[in-house]
PDB file of N, CA and C in Angstrom:
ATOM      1  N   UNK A   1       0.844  -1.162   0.000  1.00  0.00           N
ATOM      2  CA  UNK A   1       0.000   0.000   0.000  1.00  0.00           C
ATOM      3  C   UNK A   1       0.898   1.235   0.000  1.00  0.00           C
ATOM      4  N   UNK A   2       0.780   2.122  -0.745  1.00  0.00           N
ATOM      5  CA  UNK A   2       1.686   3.525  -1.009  1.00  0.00           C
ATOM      6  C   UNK A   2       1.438   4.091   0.247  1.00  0.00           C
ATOM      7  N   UNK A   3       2.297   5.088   0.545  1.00  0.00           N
ATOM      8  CA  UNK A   3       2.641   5.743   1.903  1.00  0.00           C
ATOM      9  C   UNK A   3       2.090   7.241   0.920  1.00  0.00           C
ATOM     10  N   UNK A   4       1.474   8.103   2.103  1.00  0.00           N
ATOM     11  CA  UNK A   4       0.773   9.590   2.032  1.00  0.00           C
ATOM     12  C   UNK A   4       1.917  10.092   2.037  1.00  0.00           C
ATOM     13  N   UNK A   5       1.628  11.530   1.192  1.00  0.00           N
ATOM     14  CA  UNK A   5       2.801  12.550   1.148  1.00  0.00           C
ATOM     15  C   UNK A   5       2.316  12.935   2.697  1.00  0.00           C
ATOM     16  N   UNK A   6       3.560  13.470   3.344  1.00  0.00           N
ATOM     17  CA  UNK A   6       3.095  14.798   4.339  1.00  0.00           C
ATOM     18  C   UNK A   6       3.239  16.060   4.064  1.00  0.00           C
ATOM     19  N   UNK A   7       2.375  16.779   4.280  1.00  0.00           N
ATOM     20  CA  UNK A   7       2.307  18.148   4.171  1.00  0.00           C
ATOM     21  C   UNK A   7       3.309  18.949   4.733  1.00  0.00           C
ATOM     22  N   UNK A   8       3.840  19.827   4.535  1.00  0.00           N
ATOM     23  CA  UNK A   8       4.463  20.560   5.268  1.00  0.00           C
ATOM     24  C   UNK A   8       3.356  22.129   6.175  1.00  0.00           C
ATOM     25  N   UNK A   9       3.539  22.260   7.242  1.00  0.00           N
ATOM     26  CA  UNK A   9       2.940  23.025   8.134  1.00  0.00           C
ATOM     27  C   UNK A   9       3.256  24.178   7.546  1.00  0.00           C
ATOM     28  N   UNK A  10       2.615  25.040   7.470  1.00  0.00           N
ATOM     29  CA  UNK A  10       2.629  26.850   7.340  1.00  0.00           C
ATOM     30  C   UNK A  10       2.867  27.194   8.663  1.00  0.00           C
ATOM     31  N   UNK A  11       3.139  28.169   8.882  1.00  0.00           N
ATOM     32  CA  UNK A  11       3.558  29.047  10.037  1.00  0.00           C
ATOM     33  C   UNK A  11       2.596  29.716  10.601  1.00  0.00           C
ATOM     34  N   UNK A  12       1.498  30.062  11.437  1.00  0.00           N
ATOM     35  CA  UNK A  12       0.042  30.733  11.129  1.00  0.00           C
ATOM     36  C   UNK A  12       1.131  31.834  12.474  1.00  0.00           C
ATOM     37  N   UNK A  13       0.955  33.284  12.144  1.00  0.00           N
ATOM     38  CA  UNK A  13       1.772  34.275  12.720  1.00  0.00           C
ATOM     39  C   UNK A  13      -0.068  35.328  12.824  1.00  0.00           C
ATOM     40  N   UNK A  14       0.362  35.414  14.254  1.00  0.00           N
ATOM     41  CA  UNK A  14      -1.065  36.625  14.179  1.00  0.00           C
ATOM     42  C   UNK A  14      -0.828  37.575  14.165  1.00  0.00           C
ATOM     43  N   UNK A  15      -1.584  38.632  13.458  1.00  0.00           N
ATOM     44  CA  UNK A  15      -1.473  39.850  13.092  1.00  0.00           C
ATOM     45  C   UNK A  15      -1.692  40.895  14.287  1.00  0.00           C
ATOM     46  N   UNK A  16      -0.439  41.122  15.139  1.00  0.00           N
ATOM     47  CA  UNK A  16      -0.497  41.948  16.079  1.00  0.00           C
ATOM     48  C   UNK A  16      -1.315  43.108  16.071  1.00  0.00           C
ATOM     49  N   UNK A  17      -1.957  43.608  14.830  1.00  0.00           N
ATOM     50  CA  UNK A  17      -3.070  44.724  14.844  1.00  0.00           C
ATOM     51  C   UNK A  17      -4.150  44.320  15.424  1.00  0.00           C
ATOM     52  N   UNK A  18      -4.969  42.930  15.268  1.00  0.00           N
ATOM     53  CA  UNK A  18      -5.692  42.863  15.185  1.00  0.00           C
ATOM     54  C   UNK A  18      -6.072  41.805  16.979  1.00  0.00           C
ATOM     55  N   UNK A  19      -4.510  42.386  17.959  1.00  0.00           N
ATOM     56  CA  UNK A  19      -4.627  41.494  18.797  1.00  0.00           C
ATOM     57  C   UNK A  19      -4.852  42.893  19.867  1.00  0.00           C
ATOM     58  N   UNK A  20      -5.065  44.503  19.467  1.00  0.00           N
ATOM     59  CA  UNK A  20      -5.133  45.341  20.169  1.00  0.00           C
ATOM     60  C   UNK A  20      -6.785  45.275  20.910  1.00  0.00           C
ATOM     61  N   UNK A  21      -6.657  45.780  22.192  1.00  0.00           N
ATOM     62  CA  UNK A  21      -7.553  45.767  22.867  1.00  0.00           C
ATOM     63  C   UNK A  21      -8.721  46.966  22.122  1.00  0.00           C
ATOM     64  N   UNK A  22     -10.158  46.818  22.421  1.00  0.00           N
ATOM     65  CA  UNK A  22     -11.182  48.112  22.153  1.00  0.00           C
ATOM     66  C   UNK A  22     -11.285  48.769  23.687  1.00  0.00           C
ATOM     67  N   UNK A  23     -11.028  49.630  23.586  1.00  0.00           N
ATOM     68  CA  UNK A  23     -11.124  50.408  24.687  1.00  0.00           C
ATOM     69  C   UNK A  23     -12.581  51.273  24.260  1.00  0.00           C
ATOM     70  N   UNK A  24     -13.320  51.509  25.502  1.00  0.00           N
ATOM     71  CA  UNK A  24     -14.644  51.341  26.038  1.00  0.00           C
ATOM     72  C   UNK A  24     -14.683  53.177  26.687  1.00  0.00           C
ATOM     73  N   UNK A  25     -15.155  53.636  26.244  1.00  0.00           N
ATOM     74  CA  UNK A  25     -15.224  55.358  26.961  1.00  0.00           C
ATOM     75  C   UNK A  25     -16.458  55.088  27.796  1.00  0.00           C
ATOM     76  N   UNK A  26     -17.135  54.616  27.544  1.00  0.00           N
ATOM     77  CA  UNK A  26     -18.795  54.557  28.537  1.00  0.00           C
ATOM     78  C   UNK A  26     -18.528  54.475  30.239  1.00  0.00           C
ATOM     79  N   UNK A  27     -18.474  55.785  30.900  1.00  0.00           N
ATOM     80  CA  UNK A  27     -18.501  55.289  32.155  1.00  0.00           C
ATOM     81  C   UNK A  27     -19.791  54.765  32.862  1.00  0.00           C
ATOM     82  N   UNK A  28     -20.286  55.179  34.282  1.00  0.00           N
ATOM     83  CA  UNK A  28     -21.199  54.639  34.724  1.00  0.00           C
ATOM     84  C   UNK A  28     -22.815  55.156  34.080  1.00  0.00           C
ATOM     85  N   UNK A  29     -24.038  54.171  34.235  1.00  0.00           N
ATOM     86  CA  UNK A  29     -24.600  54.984  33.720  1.00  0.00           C
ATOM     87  C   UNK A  29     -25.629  56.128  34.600  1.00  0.00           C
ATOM     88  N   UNK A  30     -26.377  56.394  33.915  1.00  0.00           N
ATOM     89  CA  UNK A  30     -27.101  57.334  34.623  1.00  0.00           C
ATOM     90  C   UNK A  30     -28.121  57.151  35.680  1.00  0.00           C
ATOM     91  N   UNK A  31     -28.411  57.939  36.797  1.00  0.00           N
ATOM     92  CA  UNK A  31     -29.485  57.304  38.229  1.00  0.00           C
ATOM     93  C   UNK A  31     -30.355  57.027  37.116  1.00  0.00           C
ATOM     94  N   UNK A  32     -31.142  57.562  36.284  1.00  0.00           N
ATOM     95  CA  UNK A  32     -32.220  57.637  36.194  1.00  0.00           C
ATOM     96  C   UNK A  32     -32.535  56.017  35.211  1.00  0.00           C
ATOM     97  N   UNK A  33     -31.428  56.073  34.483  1.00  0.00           N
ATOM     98  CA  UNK A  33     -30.998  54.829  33.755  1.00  0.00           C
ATOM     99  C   UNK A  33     -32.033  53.537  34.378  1.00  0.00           C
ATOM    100  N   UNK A  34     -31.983  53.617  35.944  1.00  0.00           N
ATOM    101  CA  UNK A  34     -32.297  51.947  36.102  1.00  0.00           C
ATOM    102  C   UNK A  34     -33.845  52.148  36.196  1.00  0.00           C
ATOM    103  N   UNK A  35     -34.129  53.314  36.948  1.00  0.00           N
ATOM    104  CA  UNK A  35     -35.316  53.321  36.813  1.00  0.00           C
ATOM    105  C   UNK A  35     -36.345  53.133  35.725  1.00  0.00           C
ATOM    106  N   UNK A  36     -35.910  53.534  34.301  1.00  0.00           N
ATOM    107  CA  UNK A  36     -36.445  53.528  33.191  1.00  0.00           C
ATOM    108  C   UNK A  36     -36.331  52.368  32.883  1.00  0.00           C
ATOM    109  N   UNK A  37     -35.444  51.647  33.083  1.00  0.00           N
ATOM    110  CA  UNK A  37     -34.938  50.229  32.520  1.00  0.00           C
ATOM    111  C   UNK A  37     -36.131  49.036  33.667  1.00  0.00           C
ATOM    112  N   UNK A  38     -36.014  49.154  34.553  1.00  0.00           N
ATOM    113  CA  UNK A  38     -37.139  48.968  35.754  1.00  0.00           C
ATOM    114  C   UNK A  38     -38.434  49.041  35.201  1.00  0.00           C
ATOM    115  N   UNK A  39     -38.628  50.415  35.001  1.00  0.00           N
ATOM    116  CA  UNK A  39     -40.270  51.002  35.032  1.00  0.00           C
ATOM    117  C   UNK A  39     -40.657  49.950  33.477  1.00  0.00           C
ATOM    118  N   UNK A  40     -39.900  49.985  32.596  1.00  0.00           N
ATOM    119  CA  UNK A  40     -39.997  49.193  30.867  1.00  0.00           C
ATOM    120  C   UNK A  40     -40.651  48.016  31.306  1.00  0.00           C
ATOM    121  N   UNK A  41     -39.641  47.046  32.066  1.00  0.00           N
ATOM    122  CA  UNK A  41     -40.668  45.530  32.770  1.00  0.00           C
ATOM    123  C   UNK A  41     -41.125  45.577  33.672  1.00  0.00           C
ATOM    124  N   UNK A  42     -41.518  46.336  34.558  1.00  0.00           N
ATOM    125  CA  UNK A  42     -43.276  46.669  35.426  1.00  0.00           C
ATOM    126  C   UNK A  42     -44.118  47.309  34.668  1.00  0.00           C
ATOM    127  N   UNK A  43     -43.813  48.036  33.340  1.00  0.00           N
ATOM    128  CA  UNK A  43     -45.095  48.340  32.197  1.00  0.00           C
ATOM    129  C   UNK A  43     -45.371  46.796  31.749  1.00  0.00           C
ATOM    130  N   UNK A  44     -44.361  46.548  31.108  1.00  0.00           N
ATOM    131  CA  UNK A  44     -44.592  44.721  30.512  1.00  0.00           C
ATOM    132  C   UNK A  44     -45.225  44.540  31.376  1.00  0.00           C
ATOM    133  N   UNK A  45     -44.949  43.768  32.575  1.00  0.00           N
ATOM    134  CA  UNK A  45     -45.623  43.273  33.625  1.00  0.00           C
ATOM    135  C   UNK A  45     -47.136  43.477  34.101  1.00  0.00           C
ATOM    136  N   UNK A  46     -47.234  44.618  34.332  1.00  0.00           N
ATOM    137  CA  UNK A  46     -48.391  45.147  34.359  1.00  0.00           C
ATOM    138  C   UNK A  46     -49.486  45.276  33.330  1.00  0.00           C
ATOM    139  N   UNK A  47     -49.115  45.382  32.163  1.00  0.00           N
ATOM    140  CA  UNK A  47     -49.957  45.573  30.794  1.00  0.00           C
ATOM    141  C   UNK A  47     -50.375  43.868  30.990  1.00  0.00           C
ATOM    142  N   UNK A  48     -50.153  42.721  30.956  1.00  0.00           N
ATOM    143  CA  UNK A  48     -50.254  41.362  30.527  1.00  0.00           C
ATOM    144  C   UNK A  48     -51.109  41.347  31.916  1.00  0.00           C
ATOM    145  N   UNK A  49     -50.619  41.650  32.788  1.00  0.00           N
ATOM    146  CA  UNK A  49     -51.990  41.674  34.097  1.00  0.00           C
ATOM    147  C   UNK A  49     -53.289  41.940  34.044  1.00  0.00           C
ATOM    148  N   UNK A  50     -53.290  43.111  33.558  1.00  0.00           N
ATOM    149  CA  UNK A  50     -54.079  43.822  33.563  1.00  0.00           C
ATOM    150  C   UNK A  50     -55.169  43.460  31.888  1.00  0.00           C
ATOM    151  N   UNK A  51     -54.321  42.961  31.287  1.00  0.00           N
ATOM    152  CA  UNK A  51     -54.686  42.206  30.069  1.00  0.00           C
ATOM    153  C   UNK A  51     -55.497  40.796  30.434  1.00  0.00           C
ATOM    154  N   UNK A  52     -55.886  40.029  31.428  1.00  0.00           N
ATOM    155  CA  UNK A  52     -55.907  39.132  31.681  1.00  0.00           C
ATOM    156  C   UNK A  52     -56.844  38.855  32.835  1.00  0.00           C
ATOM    157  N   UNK A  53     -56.863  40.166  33.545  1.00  0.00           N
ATOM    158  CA  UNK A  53     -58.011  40.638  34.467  1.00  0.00           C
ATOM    159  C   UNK A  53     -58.755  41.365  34.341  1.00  0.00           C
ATOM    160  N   UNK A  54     -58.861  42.275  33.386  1.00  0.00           N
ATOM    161  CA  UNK A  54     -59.721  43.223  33.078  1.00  0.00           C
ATOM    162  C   UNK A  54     -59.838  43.424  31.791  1.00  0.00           C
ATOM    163  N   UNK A  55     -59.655  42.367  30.724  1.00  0.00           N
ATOM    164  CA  UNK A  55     -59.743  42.490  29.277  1.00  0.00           C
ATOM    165  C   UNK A  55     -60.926  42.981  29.127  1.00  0.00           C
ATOM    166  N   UNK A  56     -62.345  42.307  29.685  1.00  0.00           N
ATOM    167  CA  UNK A  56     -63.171  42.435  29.118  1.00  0.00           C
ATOM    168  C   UNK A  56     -64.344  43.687  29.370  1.00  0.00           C
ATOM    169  N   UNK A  57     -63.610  44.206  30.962  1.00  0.00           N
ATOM    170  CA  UNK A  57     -64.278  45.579  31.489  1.00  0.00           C
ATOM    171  C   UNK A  57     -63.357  46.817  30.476  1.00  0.00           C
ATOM    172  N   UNK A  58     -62.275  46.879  29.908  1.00  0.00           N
ATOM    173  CA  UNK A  58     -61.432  47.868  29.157  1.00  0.00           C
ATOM    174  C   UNK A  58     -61.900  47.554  27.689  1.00  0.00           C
ATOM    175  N   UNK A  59     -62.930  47.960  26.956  1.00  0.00           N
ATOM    176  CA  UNK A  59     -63.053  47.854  25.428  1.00  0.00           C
ATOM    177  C   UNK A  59     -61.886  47.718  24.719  1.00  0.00           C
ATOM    178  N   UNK A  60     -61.079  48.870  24.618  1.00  0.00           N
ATOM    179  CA  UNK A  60     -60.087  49.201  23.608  1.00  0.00           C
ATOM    180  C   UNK A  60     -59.045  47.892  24.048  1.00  0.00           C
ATOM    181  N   UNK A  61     -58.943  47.620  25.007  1.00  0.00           N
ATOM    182  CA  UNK A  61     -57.713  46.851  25.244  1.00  0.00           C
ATOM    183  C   UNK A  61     -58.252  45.088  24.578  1.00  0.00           C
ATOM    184  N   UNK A  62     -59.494  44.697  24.859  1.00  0.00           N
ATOM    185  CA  UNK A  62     -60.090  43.558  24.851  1.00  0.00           C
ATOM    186  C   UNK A  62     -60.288  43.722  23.138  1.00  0.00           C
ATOM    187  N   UNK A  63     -60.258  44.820  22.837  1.00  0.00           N
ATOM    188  CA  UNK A  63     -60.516  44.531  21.057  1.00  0.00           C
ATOM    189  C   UNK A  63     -59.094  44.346  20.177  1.00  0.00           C
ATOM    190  N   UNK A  64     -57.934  44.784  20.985  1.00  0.00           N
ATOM    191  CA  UNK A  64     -56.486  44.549  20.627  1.00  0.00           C
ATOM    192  C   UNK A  64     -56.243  42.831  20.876  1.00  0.00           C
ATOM    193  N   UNK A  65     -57.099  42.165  21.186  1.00  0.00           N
ATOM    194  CA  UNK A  65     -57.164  40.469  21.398  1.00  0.00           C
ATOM    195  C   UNK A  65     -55.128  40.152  21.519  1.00  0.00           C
ATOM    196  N   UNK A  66     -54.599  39.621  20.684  1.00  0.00           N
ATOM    197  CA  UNK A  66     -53.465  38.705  20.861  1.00  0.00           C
ATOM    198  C   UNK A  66     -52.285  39.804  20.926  1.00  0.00           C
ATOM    199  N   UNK A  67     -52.630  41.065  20.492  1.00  0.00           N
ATOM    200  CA  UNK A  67     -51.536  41.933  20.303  1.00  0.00           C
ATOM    201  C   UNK A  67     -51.183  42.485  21.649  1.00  0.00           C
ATOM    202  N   UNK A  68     -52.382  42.513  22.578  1.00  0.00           N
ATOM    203  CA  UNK A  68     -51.650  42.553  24.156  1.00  0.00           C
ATOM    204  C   UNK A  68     -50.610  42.018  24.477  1.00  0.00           C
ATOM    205  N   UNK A  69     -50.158  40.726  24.488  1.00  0.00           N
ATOM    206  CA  UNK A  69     -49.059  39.951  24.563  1.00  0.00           C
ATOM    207  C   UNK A  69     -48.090  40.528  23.922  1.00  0.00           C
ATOM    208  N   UNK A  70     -47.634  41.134  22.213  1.00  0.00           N
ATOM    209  CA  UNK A  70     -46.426  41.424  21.527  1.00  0.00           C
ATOM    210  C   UNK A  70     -46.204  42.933  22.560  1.00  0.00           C
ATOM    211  N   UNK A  71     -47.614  43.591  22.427  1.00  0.00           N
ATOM    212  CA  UNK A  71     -47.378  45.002  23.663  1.00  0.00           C
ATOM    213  C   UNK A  71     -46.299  45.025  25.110  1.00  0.00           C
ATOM    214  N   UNK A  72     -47.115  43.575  25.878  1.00  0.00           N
ATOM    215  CA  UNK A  72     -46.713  43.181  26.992  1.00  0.00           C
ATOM    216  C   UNK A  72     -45.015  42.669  27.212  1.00  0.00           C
ATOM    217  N   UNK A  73     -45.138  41.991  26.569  1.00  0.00           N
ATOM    218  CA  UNK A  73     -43.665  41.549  25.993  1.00  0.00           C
ATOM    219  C   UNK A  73     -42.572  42.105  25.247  1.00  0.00           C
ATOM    220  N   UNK A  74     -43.415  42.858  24.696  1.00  0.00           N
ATOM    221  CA  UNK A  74     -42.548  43.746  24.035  1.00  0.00           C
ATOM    222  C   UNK A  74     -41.432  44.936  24.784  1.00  0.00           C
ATOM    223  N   UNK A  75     -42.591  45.373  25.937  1.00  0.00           N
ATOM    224  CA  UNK A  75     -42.006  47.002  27.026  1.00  0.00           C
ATOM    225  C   UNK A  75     -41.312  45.338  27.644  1.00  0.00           C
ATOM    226  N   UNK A  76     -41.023  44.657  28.215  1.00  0.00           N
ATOM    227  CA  UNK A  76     -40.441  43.902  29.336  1.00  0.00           C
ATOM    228  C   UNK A  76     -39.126  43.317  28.268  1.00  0.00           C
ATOM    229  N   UNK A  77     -39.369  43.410  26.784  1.00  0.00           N
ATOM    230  CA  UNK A  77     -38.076  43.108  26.404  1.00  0.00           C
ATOM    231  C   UNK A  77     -37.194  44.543  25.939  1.00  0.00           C
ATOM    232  N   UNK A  78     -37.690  45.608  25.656  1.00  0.00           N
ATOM    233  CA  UNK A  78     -37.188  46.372  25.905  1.00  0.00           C
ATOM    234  C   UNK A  78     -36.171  46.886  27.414  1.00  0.00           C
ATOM    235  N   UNK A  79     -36.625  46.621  28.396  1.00  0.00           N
ATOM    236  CA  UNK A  79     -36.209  46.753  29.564  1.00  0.00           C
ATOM    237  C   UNK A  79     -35.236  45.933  29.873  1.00  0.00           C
ATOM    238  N   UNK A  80     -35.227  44.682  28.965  1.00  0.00           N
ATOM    239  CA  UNK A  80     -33.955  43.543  29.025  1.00  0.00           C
ATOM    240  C   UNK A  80     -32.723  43.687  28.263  1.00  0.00           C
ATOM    241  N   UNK A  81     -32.999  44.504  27.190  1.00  0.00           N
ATOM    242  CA  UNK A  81     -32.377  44.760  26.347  1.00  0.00           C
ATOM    243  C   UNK A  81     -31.163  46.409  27.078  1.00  0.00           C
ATOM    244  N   UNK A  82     -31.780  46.943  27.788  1.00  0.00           N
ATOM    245  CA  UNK A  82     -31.327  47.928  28.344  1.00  0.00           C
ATOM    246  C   UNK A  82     -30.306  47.612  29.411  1.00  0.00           C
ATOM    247  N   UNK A  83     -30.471  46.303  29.933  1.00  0.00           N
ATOM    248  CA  UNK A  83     -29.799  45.893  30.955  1.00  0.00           C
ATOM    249  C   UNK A  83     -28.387  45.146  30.118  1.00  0.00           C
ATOM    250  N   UNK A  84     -28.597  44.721  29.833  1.00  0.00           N
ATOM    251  CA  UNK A  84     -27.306  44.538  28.555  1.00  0.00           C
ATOM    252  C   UNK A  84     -26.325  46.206  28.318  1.00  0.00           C
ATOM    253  N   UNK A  85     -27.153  47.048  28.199  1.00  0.00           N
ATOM    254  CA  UNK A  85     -26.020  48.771  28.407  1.00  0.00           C
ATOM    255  C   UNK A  85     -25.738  49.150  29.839  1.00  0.00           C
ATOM    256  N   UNK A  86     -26.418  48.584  30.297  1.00  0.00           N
ATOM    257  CA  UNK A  86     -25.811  48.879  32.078  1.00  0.00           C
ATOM    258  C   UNK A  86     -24.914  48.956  32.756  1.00  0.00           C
ATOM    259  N   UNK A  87     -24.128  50.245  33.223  1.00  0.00           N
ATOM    260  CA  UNK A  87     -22.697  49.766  33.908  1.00  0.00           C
ATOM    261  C   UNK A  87     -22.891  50.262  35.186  1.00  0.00           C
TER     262      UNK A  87
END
């Protein structure tokens, strides 16, 4: 049975540019920051509650049927998404 060539290895050399750190200017964030980020999923929170207990005494809300939920979910993923910029 014939014997495999071997390859010879390349040298893999990393490109010291691309080994520089990103430096980050964002210091802390703002008081008001958490609160808003807070208040975003107790709106979520509250909208799907209130969606669920009182659909049918609130017209306007009970005629929005399934879109309560993308509403509800929506402010509480906003508020998650904010916590991800948080320092």
């Amino acid at each position: 049975m014939p014997k495999s060539k071997v390859r010879k290895k390349t040298d893999y050399t990393i490109n010291p540019a691309s080994r520089t750190p990103v430096k980050v200017k964002a210091g802390p964030s703002p008081v008001w920051y958490v609160s808003v980020m807070l208040g975003f999923m107790v709106a979520g929170l509250v909208w799907l509650i209130v969606y669920y207990l009182a659909a049918d005494k609130i017209g306007w809300m009970g005629s929005l049927n399934a879109w309560n939920f993308l509403i509800g979910f929506g402010l509480m993923v906003i508020g998650l998404v904010m916590t991800m910029r948080w320092r």
